[in-house]
Each structure stands twice: as structure tokens, then as C-alpha cells.
N, C-alpha and C. Protein backbone atom coordinates (compact mmCIF):
# COMPACT_ATOMS: atom_id res chain seq x y z
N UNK A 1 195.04 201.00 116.77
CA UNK A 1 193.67 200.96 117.22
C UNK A 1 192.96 199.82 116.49
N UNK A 2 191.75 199.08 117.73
CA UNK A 2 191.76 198.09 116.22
C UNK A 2 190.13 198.04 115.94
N UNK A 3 189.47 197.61 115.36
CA UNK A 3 188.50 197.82 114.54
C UNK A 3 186.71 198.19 115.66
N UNK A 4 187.38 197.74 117.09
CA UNK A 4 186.04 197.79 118.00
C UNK A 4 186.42 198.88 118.81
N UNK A 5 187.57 199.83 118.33
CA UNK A 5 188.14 200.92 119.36
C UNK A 5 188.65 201.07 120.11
N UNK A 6 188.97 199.68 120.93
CA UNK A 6 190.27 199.35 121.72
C UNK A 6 191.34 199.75 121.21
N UNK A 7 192.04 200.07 121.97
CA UNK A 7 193.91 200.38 121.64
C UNK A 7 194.63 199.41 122.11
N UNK A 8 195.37 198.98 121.18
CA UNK A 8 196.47 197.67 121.35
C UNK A 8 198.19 198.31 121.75
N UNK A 9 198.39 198.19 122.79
CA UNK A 9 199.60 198.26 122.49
C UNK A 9 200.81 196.90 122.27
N UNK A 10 201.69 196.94 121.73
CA UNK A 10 202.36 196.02 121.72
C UNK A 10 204.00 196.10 121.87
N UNK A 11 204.59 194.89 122.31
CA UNK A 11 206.03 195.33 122.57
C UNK A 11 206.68 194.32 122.92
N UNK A 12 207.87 194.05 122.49
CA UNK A 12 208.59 192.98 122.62
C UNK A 12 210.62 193.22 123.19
N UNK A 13 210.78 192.24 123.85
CA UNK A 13 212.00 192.31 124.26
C UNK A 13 213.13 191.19 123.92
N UNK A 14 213.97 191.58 122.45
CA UNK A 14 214.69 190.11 122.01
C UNK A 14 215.70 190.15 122.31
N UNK A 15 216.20 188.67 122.33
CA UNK A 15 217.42 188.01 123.23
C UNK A 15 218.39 188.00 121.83
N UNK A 16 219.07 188.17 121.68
CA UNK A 16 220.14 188.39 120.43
C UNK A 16 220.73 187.28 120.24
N UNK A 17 220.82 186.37 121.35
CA UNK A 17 221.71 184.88 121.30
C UNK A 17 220.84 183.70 121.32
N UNK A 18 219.81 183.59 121.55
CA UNK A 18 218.91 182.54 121.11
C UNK A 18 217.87 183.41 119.84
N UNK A 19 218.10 184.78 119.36
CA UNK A 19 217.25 184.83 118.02
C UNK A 19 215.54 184.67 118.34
N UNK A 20 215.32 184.98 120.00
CA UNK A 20 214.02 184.72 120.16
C UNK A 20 213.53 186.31 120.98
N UNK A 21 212.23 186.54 120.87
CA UNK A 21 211.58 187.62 121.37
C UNK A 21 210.77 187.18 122.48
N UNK A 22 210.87 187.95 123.58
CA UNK A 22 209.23 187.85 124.36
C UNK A 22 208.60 188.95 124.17
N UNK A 23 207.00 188.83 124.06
CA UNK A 23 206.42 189.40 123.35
C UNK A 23 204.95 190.02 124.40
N UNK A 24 204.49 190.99 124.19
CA UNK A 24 203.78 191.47 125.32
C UNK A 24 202.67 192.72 124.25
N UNK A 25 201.15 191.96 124.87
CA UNK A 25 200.34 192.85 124.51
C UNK A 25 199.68 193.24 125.24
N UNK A 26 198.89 194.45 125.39
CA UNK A 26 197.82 195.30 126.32
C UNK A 26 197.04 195.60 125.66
N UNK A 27 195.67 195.33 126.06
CA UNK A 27 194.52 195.69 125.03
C UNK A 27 193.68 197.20 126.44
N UNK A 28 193.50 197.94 125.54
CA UNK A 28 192.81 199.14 126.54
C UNK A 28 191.04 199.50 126.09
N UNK A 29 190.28 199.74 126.85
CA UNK A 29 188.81 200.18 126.42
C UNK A 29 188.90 201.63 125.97
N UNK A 30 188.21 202.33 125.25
CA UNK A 30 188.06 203.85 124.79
C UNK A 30 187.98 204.57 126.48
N UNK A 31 187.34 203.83 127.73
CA UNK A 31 187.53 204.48 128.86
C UNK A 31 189.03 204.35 129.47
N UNK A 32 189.88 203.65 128.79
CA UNK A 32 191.05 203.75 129.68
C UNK A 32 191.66 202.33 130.25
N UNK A 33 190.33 201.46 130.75
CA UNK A 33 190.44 200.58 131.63
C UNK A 33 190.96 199.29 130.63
N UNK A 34 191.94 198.80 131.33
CA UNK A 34 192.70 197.34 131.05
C UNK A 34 191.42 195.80 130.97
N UNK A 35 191.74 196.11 129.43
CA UNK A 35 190.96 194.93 128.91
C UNK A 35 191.70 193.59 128.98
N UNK A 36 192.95 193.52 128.63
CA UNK A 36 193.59 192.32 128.38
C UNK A 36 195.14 192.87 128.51
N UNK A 37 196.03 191.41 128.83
CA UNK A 37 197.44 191.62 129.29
C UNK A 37 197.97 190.24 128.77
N UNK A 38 198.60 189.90 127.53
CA UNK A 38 199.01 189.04 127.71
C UNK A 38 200.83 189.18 127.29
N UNK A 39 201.66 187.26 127.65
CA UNK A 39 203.14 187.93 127.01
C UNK A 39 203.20 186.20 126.99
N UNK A 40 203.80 186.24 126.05
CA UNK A 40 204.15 184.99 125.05
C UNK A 40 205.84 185.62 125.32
N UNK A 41 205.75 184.48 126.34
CA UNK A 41 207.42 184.44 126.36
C UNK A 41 208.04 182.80 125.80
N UNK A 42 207.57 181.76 125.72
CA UNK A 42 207.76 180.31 124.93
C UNK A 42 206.63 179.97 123.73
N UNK A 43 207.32 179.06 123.10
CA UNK A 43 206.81 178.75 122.26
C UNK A 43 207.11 179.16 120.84
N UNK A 44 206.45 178.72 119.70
CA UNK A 44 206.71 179.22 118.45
C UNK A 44 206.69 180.13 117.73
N UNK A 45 205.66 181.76 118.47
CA UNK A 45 205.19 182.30 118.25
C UNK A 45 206.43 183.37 118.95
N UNK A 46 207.58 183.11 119.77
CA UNK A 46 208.42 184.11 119.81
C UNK A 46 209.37 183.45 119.08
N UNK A 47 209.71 183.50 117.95
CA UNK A 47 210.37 183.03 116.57
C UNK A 47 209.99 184.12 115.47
N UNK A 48 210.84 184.89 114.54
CA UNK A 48 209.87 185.28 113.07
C UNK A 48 209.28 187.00 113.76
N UNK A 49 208.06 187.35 112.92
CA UNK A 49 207.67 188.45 113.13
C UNK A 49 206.41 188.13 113.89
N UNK A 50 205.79 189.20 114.43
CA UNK A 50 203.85 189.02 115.20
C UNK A 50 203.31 190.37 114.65
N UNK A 51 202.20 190.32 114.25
CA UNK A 51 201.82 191.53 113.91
C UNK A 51 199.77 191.18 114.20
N UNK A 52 199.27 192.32 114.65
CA UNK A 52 198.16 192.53 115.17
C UNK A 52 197.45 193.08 113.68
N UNK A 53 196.27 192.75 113.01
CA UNK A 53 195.43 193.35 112.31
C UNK A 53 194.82 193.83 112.92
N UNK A 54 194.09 195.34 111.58
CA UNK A 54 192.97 195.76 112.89
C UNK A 54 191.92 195.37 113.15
N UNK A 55 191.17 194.22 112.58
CA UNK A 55 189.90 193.32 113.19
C UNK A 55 190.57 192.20 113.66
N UNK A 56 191.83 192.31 114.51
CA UNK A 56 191.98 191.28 115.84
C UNK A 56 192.64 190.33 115.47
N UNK A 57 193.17 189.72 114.37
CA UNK A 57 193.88 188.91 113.67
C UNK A 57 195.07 188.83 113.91
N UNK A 58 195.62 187.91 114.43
CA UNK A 58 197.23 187.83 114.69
C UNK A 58 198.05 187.02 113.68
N UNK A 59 198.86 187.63 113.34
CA UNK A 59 199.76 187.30 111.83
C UNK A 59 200.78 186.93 112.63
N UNK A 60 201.63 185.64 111.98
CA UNK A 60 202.62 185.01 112.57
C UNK A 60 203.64 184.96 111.66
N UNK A 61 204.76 185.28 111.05
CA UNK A 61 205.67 184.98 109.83
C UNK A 61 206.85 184.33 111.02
N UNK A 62 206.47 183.22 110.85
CA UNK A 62 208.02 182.40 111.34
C UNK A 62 209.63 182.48 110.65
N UNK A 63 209.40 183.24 109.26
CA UNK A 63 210.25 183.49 108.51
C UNK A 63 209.50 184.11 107.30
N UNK A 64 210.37 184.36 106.08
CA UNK A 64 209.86 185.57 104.84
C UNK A 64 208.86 184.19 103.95
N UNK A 65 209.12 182.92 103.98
CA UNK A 65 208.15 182.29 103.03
C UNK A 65 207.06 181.58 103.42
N UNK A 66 206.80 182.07 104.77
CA UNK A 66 205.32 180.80 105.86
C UNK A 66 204.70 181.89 106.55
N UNK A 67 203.36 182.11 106.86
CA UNK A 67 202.41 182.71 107.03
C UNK A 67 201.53 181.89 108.37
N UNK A 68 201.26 182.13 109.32
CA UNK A 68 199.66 181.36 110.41
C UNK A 68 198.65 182.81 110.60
N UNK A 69 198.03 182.80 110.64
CA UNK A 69 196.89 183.57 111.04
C UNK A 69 196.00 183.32 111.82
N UNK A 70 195.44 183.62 113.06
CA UNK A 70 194.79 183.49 114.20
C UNK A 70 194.36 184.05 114.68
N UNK A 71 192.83 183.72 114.59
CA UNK A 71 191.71 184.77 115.30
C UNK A 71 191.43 185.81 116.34
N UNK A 72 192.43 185.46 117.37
CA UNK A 72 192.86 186.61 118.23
C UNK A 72 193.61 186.28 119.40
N UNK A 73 193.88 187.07 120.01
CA UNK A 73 194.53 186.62 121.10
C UNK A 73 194.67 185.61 121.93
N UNK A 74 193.18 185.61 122.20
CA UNK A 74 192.41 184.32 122.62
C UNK A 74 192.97 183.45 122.00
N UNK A 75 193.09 183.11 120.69
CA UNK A 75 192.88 181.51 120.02
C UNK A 75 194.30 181.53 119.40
N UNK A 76 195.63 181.63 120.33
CA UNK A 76 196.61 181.72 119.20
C UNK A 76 197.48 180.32 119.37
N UNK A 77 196.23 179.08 120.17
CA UNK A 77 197.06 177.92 120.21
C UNK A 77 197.12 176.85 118.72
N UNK A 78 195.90 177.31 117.72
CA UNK A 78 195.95 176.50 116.77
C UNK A 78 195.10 177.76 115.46
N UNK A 79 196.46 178.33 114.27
CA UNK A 79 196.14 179.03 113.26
C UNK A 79 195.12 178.80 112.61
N UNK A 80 194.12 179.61 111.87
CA UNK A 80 193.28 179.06 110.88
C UNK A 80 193.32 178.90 109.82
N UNK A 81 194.72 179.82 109.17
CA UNK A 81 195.02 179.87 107.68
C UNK A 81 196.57 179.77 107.89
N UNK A 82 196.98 179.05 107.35
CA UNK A 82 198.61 178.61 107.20
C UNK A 82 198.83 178.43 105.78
N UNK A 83 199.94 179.31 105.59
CA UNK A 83 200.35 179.34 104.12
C UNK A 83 201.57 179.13 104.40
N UNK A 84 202.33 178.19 103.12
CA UNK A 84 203.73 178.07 102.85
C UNK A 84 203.96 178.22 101.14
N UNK A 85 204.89 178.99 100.81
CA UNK A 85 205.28 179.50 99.69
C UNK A 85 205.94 178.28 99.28
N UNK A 86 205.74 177.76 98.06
CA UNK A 86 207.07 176.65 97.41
C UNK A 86 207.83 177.00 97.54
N UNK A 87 208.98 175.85 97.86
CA UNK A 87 210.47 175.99 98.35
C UNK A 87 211.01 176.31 96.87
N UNK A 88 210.37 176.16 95.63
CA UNK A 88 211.24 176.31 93.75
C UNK A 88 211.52 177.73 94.38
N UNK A 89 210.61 178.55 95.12
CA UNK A 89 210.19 180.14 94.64
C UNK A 89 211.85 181.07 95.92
N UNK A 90 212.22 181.65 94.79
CA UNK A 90 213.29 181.98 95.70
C UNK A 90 213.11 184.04 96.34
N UNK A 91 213.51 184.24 97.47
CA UNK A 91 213.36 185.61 97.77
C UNK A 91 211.89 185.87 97.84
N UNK A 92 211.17 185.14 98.43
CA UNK A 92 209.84 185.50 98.90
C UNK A 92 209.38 185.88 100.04
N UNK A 93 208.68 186.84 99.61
CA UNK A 93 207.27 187.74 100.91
C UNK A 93 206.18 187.32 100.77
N UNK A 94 205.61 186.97 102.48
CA UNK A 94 203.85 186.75 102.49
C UNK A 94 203.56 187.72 103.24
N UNK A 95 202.84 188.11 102.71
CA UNK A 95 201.82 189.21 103.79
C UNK A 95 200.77 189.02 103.77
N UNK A 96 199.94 189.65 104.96
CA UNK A 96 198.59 189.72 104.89
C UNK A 96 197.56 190.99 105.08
N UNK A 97 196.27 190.86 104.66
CA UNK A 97 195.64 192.11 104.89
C UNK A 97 194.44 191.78 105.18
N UNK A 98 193.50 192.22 105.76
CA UNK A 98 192.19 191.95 106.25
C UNK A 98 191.27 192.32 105.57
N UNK A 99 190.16 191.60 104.61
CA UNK A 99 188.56 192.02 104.36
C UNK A 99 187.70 192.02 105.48
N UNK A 100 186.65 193.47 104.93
CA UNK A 100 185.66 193.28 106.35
C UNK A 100 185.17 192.30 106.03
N UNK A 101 184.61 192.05 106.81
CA UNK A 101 183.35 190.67 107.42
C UNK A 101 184.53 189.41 107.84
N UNK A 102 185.79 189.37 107.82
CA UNK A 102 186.74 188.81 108.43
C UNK A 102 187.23 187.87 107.74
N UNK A 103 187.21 187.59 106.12
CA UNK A 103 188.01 187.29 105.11
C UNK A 103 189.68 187.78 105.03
N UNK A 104 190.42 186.92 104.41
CA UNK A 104 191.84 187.88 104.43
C UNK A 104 192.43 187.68 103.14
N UNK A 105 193.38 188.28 102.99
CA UNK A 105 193.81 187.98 101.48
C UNK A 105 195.55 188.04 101.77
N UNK A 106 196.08 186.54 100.93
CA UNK A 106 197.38 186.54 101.70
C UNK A 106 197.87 186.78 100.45
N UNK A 107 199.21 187.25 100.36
CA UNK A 107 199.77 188.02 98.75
C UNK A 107 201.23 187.52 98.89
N UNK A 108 201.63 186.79 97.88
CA UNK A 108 203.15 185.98 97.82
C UNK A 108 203.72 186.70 96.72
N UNK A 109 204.61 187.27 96.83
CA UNK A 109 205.76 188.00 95.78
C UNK A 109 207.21 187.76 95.83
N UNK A 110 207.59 187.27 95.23
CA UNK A 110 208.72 187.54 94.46
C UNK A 110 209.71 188.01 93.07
N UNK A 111 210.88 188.35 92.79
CA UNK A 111 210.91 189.09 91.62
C UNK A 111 210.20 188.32 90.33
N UNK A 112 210.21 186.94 90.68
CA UNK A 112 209.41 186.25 89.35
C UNK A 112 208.19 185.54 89.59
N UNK A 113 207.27 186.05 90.92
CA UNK A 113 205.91 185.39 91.00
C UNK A 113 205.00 186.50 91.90
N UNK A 114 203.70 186.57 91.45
CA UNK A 114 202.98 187.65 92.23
C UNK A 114 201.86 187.17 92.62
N UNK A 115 201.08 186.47 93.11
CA UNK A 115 199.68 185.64 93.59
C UNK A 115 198.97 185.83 94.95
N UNK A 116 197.84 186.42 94.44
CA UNK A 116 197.09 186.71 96.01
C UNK A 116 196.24 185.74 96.08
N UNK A 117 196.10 185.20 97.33
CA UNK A 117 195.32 183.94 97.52
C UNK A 117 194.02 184.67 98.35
N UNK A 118 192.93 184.23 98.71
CA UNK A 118 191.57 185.09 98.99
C UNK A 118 191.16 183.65 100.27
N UNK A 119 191.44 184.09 101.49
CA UNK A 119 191.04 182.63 102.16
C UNK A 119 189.20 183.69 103.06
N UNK A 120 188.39 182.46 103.07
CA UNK A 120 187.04 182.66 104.19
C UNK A 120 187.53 182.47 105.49
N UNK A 121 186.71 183.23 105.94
CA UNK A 121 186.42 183.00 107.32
C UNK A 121 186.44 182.08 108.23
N UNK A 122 185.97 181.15 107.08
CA UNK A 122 186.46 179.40 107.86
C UNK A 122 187.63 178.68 107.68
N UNK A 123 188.61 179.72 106.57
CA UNK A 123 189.97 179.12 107.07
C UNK A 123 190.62 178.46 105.51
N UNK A 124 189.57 178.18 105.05
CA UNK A 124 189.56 177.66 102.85
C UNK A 124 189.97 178.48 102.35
N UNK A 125 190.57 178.31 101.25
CA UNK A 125 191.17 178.92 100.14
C UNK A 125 189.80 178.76 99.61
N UNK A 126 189.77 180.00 99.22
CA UNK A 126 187.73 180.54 98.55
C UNK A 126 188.76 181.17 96.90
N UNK A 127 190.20 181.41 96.91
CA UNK A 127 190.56 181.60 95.09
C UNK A 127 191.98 182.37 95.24
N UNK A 128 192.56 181.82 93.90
CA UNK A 128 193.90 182.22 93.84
C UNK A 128 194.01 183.33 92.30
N UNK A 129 194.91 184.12 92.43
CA UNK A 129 194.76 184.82 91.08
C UNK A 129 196.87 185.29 91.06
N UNK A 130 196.79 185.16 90.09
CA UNK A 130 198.29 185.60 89.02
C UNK A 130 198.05 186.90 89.02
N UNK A 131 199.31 187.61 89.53
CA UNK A 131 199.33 188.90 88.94
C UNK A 131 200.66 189.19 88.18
N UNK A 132 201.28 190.24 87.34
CA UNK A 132 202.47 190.32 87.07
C UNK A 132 203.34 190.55 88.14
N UNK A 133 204.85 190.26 88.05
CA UNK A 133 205.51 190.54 88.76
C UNK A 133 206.11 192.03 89.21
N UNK A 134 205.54 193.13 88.13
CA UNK A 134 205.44 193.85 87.82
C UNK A 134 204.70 195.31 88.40
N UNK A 135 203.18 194.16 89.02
CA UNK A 135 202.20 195.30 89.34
C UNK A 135 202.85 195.37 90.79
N UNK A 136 201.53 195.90 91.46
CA UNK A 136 201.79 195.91 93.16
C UNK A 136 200.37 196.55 93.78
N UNK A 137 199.59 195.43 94.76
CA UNK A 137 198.87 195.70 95.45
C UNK A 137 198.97 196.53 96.40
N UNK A 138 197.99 197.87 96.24
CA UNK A 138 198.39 199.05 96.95
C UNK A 138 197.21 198.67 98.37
N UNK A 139 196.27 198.06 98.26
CA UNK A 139 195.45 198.33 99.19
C UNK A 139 193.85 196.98 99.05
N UNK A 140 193.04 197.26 100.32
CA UNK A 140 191.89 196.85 99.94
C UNK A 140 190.60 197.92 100.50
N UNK A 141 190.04 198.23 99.84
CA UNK A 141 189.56 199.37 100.19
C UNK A 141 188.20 199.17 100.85
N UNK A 142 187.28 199.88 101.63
CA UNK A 142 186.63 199.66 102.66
C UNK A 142 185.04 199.01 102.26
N UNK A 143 185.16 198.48 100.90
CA UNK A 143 183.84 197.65 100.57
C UNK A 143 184.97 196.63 99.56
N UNK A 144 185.82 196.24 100.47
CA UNK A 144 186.82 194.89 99.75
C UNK A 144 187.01 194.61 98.19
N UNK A 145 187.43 196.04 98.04
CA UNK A 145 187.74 196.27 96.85
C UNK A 145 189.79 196.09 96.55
N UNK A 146 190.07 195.58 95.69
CA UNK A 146 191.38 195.69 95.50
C UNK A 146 191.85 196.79 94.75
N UNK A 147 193.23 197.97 95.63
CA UNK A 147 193.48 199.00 94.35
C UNK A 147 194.84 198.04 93.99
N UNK A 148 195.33 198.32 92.92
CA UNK A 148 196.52 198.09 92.30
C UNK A 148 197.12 199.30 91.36
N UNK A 149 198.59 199.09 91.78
CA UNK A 149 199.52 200.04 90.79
C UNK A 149 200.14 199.15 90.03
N UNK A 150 200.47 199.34 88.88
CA UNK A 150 201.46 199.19 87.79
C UNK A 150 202.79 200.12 87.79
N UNK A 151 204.06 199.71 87.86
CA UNK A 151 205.51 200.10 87.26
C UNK A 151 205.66 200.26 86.24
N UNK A 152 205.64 201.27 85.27
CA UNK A 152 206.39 201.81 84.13
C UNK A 152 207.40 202.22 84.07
N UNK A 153 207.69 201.84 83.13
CA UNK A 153 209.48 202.44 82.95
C UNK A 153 209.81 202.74 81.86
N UNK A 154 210.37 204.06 81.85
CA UNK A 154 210.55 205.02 80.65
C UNK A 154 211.51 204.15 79.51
């Protein structure tokens, strides 16, 4: 469901020998009625993973160390935030998560680097912060607050 009460569904059908997906979304109104239909069958965007935020944000991972992000359905011909992890950094994840007012916060981990980057609305890196490799961002909570856990070990 995503943040204006529409229901998204999504669904994809991959080809095992070219390593590519076509990809198919339906957006529905709280009455039922068909808001939107789209399917990205070419292009770059059936490569990697797609994932829908719930204020409308389309996450692109072309692979585990590169990140695009794009305002919505509508606008998924040119990303607004593109991240690439250094090639030094080995066994890396980007993910992303959404602040309200439509900020995002992209988070790069690996066993020896932990850094959440904080991009605006307009697409800038607005700040970067070090965390241990250790902790782990559990969440952002609904006045864009960050929780975090720590690993102990007996």
C-alpha cells in the first residue's frame, strides 16, 4: 500500500537465459478503480532488482553495489539519486529507505564498512555518517528519526 492509499501491485516474469525480467505494475484507488498499468519489458530497468517505496519511489539495484532512485513511475526515464559503492569495498549492500517529506537515506554495508548517506529531495547528498560495522540500522521512525541496534557478543 503506498503512502496516498493506493494499492500497488507488482509482478514480474524472468527469462533465465538472457538474466532479464519483464516487469509489470498496477496501481488501484481505495474504490477499486484502475489508476495506472504499466510493464517495462526493455531497457535497464529489467536488469538487477525494482522495488516500490511507500511514498512512490522506485529503487533500482542493477546489482548489490549501485543504487538509482526515481520519483515514480512517471519519471523512471532519468534517476534522481544514483549511488555507486567503491569498487576497494568488497561484498557490498545498498539499500534504501524513505524520510517523510520525501528525503531518503541510502545505507552501504559491508563486513568492514557501514555509512548512511542522507540525500534531499532535490537529489544532493545533504550528509554522510560512519557507523560501526558492527551496529545495524533497524529503522526510521515516523518523525525521521533513526533506531539502531548494536551486536554483542558474549
Amino acid at each position: 500500500m503506498l503512502d496516498t492509499g493506493n494499492i500497488l501491485l507488482y509482478y514480474n516474469a524472468y527469462n533465465s537465459s538472457t538474466k532479464t525480467s519483464n516487469r509489470y505494475f498496477e496501481e488501484f484507488s481505495s474504490d477499486r478503480k484502475q489508476v495506472r498499468k504499466l510493464a517495462i519489458t526493455k531497457g535497464a530497468l529489467i536488469t538487477g532488482t525494482l522495488e516500490m517505496l511507500p511514498n512512490g519511489y522506485i529503487v533500482h539495484n542493477p546489482d548489490q553495489s549501485s543504487v538509482n532512485v526515481y520519483r515514480s513511475l512517471a519519471a523512471l526515464k532519468t534517476p534522481f539519486v544514483r549511488y555507486t559503492a567503491p569498487k576497494e569495498l568488497v561484498g557490498v549492500n545498498v539499500g534504501v529507505q524513505p524520510f517523510s517529506g520525501g528525503s531518503i537515506l541510502v545505507s552501504l554495508y559491508s563486513k568492514t564498512d557501514y555509512k548512511l548517506f542522507g540525500f534531499g529531495t532535490d537529489g544532493k547528498k545533504n550528509w554522510v555518517r560512519t557507523l560501526n560495522p558492527k551496529d545495524h540500522v533497524v529503522g526510521i521512525t515516523g518523525n525521521n528519526y533513526l533506531g539502531q541496534r548494536r551486536f554483542l557478543r558474549a
